[in-house]
N, C-alpha and C. Protein backbone atom coordinates (compact mmCIF):
# COMPACT_ATOMS: atom_id res chain seq x y z
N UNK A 1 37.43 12.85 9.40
CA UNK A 1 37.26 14.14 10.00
C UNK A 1 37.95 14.12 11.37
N UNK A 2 38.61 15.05 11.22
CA UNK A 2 39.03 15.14 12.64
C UNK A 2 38.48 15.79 13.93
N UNK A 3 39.35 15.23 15.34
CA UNK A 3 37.86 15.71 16.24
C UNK A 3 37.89 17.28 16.39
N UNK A 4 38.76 17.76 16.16
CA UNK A 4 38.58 19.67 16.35
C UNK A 4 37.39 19.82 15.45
N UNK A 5 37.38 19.06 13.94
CA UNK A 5 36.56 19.00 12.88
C UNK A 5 34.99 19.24 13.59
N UNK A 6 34.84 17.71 14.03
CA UNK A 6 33.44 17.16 14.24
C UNK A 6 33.37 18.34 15.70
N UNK A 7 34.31 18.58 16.13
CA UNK A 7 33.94 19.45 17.70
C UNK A 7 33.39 20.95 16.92
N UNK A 8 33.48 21.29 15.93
CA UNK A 8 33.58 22.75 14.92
C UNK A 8 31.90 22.44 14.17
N UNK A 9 32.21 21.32 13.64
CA UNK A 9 30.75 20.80 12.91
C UNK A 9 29.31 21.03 13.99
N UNK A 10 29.79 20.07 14.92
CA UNK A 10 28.99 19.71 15.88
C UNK A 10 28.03 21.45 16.76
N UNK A 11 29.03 22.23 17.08
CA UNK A 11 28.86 23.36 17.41
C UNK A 11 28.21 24.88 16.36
N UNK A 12 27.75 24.48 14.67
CA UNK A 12 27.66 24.92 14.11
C UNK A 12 26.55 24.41 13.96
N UNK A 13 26.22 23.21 13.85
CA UNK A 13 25.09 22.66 13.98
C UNK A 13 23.94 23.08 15.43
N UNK A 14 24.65 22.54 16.53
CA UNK A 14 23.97 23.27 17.53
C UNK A 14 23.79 25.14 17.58
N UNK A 15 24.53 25.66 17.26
CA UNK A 15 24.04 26.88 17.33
C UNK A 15 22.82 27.16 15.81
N UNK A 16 23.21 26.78 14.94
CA UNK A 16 22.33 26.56 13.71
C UNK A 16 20.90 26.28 14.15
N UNK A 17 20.54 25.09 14.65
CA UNK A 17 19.38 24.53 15.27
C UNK A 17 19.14 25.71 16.50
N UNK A 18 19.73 26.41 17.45
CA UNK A 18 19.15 27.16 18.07
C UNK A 18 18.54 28.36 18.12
N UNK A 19 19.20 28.43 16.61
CA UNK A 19 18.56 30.00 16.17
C UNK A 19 17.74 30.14 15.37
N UNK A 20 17.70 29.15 14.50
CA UNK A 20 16.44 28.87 13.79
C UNK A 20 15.06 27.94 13.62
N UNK A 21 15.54 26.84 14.71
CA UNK A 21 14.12 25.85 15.35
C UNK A 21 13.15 26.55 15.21
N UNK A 22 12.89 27.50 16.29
CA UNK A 22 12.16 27.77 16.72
C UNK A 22 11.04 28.61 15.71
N UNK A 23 11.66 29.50 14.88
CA UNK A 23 11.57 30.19 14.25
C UNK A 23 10.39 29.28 12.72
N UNK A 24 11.22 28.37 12.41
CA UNK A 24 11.01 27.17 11.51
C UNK A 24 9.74 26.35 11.78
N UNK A 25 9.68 26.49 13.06
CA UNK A 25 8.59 25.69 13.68
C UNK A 25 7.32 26.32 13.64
N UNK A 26 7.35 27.45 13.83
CA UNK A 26 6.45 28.24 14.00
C UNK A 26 5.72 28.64 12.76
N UNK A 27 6.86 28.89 11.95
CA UNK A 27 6.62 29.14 10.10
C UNK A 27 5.56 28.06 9.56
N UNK A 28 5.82 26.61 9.74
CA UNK A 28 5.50 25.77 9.39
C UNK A 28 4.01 25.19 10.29
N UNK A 29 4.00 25.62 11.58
CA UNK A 29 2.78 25.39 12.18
C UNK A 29 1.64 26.22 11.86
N UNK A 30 1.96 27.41 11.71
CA UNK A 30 1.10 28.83 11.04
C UNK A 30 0.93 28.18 9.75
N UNK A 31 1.20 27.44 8.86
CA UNK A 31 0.99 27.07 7.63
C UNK A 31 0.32 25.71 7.55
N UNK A 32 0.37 25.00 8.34
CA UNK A 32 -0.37 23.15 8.15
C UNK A 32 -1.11 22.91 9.56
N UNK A 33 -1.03 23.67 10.71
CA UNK A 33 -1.45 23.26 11.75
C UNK A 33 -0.91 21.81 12.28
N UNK A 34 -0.03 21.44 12.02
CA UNK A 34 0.21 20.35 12.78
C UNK A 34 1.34 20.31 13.67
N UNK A 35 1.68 20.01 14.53
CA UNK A 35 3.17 19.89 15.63
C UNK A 35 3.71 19.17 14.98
N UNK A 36 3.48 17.38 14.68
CA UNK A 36 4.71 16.91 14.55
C UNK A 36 5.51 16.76 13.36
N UNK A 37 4.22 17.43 12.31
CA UNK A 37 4.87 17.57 10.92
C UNK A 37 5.52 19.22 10.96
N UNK A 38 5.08 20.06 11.44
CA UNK A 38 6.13 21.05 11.52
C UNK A 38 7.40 20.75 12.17
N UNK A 39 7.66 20.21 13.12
CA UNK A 39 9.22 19.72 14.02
C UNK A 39 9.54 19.00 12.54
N UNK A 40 8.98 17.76 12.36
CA UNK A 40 9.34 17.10 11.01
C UNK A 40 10.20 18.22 9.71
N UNK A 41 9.71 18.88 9.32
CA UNK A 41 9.72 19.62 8.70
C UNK A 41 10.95 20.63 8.81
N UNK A 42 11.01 21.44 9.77
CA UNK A 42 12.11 21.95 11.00
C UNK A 42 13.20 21.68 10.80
N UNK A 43 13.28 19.78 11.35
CA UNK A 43 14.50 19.14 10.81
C UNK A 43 14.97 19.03 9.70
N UNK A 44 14.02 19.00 8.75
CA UNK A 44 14.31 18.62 7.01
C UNK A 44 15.19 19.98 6.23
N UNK A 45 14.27 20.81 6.69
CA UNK A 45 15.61 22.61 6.73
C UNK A 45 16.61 22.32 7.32
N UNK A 46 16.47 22.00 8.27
CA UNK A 46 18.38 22.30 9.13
C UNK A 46 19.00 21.18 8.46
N UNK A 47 18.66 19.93 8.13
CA UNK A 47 19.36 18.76 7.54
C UNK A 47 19.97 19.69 6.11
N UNK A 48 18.84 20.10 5.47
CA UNK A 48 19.45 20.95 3.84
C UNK A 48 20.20 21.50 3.86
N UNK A 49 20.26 23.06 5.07
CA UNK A 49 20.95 24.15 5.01
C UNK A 49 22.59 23.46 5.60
N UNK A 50 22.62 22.40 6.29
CA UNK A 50 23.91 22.06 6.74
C UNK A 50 24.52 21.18 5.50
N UNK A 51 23.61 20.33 4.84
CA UNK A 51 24.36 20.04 4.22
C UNK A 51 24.63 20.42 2.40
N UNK A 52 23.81 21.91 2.59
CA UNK A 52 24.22 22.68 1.19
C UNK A 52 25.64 23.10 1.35
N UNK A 53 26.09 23.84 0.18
CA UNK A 53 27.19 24.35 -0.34
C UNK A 53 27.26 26.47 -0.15
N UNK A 54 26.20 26.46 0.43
CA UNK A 54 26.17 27.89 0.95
C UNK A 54 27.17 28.21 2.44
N UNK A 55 27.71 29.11 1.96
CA UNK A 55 28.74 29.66 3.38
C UNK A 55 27.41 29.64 4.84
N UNK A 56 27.78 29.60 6.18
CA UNK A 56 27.47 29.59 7.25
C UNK A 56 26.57 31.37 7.52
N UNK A 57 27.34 32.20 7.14
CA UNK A 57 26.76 33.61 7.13
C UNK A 57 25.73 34.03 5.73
N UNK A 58 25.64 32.90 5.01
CA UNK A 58 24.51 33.20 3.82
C UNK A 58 23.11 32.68 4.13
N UNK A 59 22.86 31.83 5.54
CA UNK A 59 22.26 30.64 5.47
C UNK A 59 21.17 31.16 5.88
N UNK A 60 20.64 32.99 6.57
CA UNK A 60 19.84 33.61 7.01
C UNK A 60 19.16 33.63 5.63
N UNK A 61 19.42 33.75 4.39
CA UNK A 61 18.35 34.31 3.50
C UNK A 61 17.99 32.55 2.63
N UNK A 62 18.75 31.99 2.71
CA UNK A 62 18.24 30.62 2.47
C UNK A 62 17.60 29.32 3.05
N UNK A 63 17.90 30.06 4.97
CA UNK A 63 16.56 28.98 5.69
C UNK A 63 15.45 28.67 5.06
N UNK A 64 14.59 30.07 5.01
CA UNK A 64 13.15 30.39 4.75
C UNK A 64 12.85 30.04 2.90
N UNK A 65 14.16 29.94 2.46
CA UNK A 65 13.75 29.75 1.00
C UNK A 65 13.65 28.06 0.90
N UNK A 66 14.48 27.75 1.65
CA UNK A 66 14.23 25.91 1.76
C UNK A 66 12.97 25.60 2.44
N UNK A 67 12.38 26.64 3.65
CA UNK A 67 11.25 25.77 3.96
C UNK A 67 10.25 26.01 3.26
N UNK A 68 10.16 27.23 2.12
CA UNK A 68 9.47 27.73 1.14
C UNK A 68 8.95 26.84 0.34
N UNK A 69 10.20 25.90 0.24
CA UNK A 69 10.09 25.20 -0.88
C UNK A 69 9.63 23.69 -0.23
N UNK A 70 10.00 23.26 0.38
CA UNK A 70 9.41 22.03 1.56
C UNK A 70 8.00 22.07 1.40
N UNK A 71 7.38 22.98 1.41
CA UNK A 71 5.84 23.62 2.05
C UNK A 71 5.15 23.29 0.56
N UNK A 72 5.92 23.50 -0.72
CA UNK A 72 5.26 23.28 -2.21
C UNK A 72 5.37 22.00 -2.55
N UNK A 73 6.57 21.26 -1.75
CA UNK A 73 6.98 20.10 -2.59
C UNK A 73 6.01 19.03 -1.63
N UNK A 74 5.44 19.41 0.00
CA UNK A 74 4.47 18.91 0.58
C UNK A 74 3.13 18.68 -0.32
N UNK A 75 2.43 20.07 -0.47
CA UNK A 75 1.56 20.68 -1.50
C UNK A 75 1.50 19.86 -2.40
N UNK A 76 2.35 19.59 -3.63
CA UNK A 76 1.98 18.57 -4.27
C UNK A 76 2.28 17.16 -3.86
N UNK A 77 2.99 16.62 -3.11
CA UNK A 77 2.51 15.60 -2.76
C UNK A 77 0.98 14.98 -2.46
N UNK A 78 0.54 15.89 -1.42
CA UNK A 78 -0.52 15.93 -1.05
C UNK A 78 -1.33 15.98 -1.82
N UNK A 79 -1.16 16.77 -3.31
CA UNK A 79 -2.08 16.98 -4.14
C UNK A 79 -2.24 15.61 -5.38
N UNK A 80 -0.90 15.05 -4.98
CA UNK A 80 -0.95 13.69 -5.80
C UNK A 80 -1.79 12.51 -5.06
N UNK A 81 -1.55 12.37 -3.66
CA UNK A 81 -2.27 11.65 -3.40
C UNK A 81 -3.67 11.88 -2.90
N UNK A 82 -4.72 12.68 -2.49
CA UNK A 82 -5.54 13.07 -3.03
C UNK A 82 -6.19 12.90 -4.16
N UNK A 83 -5.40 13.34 -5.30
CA UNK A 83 -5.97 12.93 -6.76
C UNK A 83 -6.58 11.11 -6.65
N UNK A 84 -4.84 10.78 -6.48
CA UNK A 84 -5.27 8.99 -6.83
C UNK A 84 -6.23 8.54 -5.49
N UNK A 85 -6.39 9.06 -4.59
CA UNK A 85 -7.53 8.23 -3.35
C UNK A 85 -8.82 8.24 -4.49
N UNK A 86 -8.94 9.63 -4.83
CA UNK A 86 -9.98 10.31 -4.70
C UNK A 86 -10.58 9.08 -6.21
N UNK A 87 -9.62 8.98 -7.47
CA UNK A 87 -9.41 7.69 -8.63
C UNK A 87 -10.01 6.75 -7.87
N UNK A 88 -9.28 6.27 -6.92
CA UNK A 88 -9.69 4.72 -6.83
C UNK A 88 -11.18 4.98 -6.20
N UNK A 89 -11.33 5.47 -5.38
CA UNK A 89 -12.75 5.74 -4.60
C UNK A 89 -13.83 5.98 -5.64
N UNK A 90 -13.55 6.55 -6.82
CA UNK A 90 -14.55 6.79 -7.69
C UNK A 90 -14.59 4.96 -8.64
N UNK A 91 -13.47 4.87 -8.67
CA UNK A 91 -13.45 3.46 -9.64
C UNK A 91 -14.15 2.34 -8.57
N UNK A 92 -14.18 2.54 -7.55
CA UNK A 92 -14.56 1.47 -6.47
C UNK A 92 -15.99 1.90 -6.43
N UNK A 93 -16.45 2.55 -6.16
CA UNK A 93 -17.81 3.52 -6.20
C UNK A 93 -18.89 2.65 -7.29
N UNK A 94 -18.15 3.03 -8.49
CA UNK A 94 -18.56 2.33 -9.71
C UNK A 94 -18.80 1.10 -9.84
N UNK A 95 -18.23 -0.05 -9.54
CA UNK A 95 -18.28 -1.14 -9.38
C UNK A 95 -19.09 -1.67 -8.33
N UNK A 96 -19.99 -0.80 -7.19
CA UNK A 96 -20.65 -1.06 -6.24
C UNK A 96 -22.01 -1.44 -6.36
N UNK A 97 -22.60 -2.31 -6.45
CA UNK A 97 -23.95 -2.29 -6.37
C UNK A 97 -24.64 -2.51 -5.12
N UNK A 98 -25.73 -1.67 -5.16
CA UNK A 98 -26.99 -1.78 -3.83
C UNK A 98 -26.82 -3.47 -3.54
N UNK A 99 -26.96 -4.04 -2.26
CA UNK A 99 -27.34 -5.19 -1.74
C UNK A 99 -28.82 -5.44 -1.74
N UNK A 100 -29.38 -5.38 -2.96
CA UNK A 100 -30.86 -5.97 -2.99
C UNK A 100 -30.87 -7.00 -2.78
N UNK A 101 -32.35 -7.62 -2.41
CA UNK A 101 -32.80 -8.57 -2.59
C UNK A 101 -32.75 -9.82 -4.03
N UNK A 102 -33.09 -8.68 -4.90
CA UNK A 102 -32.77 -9.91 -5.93
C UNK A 102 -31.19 -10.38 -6.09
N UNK A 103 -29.90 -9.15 -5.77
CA UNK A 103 -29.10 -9.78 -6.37
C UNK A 103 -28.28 -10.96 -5.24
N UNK A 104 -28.77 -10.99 -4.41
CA UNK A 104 -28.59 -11.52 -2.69
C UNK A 104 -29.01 -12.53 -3.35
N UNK A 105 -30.82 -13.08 -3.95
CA UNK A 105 -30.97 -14.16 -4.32
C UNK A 105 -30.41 -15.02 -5.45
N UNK A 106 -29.88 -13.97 -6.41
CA UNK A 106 -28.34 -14.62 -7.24
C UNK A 106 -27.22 -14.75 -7.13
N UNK A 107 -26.76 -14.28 -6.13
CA UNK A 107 -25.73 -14.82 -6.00
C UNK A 107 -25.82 -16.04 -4.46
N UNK A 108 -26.56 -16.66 -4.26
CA UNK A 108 -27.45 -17.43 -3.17
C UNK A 108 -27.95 -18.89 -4.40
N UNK A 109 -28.07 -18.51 -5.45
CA UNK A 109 -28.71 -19.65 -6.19
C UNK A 109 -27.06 -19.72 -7.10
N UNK A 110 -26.16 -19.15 -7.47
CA UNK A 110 -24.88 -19.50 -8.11
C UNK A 110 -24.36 -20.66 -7.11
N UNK A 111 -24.07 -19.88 -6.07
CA UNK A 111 -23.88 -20.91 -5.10
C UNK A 111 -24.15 -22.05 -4.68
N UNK A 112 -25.51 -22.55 -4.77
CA UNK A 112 -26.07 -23.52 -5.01
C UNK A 112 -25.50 -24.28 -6.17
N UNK A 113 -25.32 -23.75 -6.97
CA UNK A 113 -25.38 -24.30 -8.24
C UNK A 113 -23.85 -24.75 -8.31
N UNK A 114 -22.78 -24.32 -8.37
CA UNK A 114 -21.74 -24.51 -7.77
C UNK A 114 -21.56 -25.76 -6.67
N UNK A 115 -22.16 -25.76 -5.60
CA UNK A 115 -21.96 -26.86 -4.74
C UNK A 115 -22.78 -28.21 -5.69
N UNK A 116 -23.86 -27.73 -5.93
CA UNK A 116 -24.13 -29.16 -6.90
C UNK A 116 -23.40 -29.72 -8.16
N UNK A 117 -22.64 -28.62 -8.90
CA UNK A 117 -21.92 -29.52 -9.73
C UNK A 117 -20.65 -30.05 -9.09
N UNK A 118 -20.18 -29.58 -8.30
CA UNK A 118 -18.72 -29.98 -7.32
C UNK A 118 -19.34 -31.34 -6.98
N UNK A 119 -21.02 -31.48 -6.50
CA UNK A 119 -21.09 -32.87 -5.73
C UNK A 119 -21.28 -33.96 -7.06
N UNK A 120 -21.71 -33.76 -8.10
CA UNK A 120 -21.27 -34.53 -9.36
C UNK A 120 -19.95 -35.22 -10.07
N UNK A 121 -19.28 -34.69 -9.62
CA UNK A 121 -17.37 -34.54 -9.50
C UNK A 121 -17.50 -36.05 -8.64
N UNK A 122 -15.83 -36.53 -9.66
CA UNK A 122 -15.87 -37.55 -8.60
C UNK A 122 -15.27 -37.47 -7.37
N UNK A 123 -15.12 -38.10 -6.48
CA UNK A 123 -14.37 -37.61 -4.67
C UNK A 123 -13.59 -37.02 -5.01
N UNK A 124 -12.54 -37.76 -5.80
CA UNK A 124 -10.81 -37.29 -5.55
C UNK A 124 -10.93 -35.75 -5.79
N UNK A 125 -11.41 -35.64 -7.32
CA UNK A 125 -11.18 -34.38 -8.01
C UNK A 125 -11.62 -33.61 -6.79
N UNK A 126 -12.69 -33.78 -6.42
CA UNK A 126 -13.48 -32.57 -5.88
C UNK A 126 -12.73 -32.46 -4.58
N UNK A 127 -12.01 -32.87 -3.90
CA UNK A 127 -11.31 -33.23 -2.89
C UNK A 127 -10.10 -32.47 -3.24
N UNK A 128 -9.57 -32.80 -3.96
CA UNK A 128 -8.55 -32.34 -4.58
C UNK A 128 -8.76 -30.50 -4.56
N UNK A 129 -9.28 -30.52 -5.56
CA UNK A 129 -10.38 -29.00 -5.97
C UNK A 129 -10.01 -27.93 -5.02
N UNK A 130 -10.72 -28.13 -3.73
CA UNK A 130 -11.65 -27.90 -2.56
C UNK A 130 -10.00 -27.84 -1.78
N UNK A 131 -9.29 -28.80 -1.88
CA UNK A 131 -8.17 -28.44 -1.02
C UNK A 131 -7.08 -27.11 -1.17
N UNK A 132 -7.01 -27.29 -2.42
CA UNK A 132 -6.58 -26.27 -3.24
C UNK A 132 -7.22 -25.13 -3.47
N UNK A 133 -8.40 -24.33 -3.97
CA UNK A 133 -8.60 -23.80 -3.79
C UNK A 133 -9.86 -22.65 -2.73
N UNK A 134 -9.65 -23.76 -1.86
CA UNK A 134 -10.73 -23.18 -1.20
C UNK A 134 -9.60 -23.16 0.43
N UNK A 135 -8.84 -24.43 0.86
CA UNK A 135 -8.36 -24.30 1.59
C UNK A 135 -6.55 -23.66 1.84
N UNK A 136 -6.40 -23.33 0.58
CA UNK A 136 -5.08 -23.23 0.34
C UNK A 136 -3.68 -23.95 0.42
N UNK A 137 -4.37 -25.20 -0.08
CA UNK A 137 -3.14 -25.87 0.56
C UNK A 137 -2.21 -26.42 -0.85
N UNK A 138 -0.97 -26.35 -0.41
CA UNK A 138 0.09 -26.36 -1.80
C UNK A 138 -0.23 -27.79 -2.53
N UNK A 139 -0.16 -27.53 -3.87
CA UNK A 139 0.07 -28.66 -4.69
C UNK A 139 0.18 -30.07 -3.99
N UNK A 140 1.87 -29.42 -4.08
CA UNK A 140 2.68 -30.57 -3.10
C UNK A 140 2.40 -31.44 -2.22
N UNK A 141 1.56 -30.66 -1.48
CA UNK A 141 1.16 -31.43 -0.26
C UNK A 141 -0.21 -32.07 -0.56
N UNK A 142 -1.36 -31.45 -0.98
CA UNK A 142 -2.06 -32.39 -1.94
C UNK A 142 -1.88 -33.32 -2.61
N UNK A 143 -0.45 -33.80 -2.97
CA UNK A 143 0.60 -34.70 -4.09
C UNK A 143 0.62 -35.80 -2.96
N UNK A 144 1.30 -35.58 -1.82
CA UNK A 144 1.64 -36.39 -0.90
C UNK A 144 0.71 -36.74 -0.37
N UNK A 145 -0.39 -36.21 0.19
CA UNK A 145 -1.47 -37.25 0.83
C UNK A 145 -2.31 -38.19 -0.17
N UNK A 146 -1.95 -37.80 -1.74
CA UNK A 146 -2.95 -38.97 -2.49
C UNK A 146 -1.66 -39.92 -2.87
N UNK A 147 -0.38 -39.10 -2.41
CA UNK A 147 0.47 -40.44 -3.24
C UNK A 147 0.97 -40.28 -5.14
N UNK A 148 0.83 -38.61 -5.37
CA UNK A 148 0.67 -38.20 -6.79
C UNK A 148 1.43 -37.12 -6.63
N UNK A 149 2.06 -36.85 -7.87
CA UNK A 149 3.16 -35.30 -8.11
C UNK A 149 2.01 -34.54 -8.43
N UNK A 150 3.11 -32.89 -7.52
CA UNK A 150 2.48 -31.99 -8.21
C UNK A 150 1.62 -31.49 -9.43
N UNK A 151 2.16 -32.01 -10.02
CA UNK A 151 2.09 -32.03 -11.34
C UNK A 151 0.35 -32.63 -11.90
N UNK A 152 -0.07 -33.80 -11.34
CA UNK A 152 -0.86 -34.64 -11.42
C UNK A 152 -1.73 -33.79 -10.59
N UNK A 153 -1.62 -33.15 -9.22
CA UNK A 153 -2.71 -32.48 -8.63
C UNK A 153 -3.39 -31.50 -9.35
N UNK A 154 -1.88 -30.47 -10.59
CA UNK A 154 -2.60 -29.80 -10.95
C UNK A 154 -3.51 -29.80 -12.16
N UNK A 155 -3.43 -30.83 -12.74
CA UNK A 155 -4.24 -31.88 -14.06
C UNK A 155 -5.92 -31.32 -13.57
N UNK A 156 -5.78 -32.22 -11.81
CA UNK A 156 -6.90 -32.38 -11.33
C UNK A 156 -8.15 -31.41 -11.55
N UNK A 157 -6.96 -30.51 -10.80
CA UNK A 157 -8.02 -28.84 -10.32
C UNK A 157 -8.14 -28.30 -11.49
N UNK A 158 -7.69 -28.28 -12.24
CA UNK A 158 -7.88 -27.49 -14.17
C UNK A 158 -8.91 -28.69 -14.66
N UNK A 159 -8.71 -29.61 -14.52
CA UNK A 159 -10.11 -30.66 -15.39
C UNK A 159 -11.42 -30.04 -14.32
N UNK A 160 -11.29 -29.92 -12.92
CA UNK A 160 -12.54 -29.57 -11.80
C UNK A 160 -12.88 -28.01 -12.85
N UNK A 161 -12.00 -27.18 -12.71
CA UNK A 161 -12.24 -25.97 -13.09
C UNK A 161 -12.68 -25.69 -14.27
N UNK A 162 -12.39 -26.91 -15.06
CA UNK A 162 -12.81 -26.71 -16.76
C UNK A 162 -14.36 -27.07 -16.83
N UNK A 163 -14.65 -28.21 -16.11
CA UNK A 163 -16.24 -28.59 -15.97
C UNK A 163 -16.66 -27.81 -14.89
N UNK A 164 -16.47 -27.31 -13.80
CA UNK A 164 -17.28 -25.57 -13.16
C UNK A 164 -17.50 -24.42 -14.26
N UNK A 165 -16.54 -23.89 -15.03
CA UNK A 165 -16.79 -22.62 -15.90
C UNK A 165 -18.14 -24.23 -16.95
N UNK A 166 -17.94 -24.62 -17.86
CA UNK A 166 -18.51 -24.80 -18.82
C UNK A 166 -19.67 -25.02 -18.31
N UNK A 167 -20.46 -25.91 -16.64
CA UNK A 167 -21.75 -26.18 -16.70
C UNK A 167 -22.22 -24.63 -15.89
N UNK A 168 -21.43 -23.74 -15.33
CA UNK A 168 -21.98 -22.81 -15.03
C UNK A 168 -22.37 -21.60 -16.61
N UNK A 169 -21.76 -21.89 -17.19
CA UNK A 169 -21.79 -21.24 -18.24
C UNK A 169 -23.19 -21.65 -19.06
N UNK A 170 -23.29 -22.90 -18.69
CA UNK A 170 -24.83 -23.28 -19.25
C UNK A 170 -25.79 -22.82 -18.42
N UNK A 171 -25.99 -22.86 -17.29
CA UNK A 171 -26.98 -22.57 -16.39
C UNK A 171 -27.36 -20.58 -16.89
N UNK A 172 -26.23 -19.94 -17.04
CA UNK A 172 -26.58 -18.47 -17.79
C UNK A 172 -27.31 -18.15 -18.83
């Protein structure tokens, strides 16, 4: 582009934005109450109308039809997310139970029960176990402080994990 170009662009743009900001702003604040999503908004028209395919003298009857349409395509956004909050909040809802007493004292005696079969375990495993999944620490590096591959750590924690599910599974 050349600079007479961008000096022609530039000045079409500024007069564009001066005659209809304001106008745009106002449209859009009367409709959502908000400032910075109306300016937001504002811009998103003048960005369209400059860079549609409508002549410069057509652009009076197609401002207001672009922010027309901005204002619906907001609308359902809004109406999509809404929907899914509103999904998960009900699916989360569901899954909630009261903090009673009794279930405070079951899940207080799992726990128990849990630390006592871990202390049945022999050191390594449970060492092992406990590093991994309780402290997060990689395989690897579990590998290197016993002197064993990855590979071998993870033997460990799947044999720990296979005798946790099966004697907890008895205690049910």
């Amino acid at each position: 582009m050349t600079a007479v170009a961008q000096e022609q662009q530039q000045s079409i743009e500024s007069d564009l934005c001066r005659r209809w900001r304001p106008a745009l702003v106002s449209f859009f604040l009367r409709r959502i109450r908000n400032e910075a999503e109306a300016e937001d908004l504002a811009q998103e028209v003048l960005l369209r109308a400059l860079n549609s395919k409508t002549a410069i003298d057509q652009l009076d009857g197609y401002i207001f039809r672009i922010a027309q349409n901005l204002l619906v395509d907001r609308a359902r956004r809004q109406q999509v997310r809404d929907s899914h909050a509103s999904a998960i909040l009900s699916e989360t809802d569901a899954d909630l139970y009261e903090l009673d007493p009794e279930r405070i004292a079951q899940g207080r005696e799992q726990v128990s029960s849990l630390i006592a079969i871990l202390g049945e375990l022999p050191e390594r495993s449970r060492t092992m176990f406990i590093l991994y999944r309780l402290e997060n620490m990689s395989q690897d590096d579990i590998g290197q402080i016993y002197g064993i591959s990855a590979n071998a750590v993870k033997q460990h924690v799947a044999k720990v994990m296979g005798v946790l599910v099966k004697k907890m599974r008895e205690k049910t």
